[in-house]
C-alpha atoms as a PDB file:
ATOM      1  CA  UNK A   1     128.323  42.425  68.568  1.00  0.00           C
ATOM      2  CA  UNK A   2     127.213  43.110  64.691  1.00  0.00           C
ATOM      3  CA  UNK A   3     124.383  44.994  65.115  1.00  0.00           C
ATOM      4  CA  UNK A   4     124.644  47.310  61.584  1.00  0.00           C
ATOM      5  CA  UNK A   5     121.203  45.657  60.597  1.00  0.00           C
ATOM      6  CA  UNK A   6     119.139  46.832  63.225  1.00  0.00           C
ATOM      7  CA  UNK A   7     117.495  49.747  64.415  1.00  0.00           C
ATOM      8  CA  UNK A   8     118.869  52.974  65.826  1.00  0.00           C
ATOM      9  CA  UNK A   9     117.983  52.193  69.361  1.00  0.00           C
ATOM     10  CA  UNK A  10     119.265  48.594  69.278  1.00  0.00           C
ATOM     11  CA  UNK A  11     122.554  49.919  68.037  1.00  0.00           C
ATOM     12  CA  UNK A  12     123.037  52.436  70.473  1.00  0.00           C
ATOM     13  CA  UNK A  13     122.310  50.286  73.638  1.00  0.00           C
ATOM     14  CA  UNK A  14     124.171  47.156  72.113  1.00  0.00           C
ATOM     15  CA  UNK A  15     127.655  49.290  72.367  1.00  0.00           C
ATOM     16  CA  UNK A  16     127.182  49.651  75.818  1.00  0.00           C
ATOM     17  CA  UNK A  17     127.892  46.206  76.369  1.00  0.00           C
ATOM     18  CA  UNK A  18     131.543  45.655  75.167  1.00  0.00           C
ATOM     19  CA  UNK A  19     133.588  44.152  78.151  1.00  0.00           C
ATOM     20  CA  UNK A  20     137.264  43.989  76.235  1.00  0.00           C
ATOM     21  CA  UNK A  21     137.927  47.067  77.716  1.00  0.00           C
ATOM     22  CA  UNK A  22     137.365  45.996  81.339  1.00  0.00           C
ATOM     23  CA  UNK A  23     140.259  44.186  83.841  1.00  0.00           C
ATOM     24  CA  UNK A  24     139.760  40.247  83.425  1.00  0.00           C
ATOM     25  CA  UNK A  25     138.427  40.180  86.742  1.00  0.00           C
ATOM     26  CA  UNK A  26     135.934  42.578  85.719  1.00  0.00           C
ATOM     27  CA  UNK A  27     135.327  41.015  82.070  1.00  0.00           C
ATOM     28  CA  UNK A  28     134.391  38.272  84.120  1.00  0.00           C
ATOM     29  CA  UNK A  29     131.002  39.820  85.874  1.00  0.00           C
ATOM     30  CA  UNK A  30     129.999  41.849  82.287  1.00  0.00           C
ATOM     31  CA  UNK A  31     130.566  39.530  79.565  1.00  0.00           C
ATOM     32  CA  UNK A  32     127.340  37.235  80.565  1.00  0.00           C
ATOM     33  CA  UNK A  33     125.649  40.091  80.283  1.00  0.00           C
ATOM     34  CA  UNK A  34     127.017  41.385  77.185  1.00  0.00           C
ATOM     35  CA  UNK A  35     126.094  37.257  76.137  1.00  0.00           C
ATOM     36  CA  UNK A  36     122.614  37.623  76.877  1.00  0.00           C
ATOM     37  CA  UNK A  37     122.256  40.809  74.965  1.00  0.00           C
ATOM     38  CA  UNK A  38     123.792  39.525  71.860  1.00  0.00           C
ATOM     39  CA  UNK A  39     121.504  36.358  72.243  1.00  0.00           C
ATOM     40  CA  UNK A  40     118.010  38.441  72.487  1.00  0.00           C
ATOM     41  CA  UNK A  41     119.217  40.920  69.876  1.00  0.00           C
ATOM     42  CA  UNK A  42     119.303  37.709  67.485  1.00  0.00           C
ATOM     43  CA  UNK A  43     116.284  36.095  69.198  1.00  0.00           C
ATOM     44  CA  UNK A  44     113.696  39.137  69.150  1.00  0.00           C
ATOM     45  CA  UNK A  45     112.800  42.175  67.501  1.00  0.00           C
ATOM     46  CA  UNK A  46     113.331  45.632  67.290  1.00  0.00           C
ATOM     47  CA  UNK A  47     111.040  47.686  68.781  1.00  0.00           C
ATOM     48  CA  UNK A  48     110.273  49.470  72.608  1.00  0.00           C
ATOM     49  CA  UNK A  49     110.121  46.364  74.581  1.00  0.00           C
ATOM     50  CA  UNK A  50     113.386  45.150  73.032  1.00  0.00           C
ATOM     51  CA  UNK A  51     114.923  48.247  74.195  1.00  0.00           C
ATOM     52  CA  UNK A  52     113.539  48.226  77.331  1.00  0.00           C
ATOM     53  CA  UNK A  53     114.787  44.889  78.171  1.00  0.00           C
ATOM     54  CA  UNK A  54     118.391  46.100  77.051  1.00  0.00           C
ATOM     55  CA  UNK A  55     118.283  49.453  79.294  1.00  0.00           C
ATOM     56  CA  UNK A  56     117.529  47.301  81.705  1.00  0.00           C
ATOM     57  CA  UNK A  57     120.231  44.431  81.623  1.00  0.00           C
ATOM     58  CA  UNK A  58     122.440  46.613  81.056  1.00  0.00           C
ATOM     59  CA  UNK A  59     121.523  48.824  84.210  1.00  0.00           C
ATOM     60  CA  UNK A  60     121.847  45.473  85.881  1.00  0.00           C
ATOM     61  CA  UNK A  61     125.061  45.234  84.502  1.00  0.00           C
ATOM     62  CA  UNK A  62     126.659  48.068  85.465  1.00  0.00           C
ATOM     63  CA  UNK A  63     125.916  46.904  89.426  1.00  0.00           C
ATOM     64  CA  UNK A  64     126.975  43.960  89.105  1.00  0.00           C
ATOM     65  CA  UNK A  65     130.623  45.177  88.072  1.00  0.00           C
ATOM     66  CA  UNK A  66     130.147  47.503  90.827  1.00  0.00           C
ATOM     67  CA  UNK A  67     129.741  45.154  93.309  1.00  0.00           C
ATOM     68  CA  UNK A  68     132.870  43.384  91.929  1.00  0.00           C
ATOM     69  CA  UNK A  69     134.355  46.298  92.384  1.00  0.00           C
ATOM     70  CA  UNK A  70     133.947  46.265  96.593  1.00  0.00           C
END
């Protein structure tokens, strides 16, 4: 996700939501999130809510590899 262009914030949160990394099985659960991201970073923004939004998905995120992790 190319994300040089936009604010601080954006950047920061935006890493958080690489999924090469992960097993495949796991790749599997983050990468629509890590889709969605990329997709409102180009729709919207920068600014609080933006980030917000992110934290949040991405807090959402993280359980849902959890779970696949059970």
């Amino acid at each position: 996700m190319n994300t040089t262009d936009r604010h601080p914030s954006t950047q920061a949160i935006a890493k958080h939501f690489a999924h090469a990394h992960l097993p495949e099985h796991l790749q599997a659960v983050s990468k629509p999130c890590h889709d969605l991201a990329e997709e409102l970073i180009h729709r919207l923004p920068d600014g609080p809510e933006l980030t917000a939004g992110l934290r949040k998905l991405l807090e959402a995120k993280d359980c849902f590899v959890r779970a696949a992790l059970d």
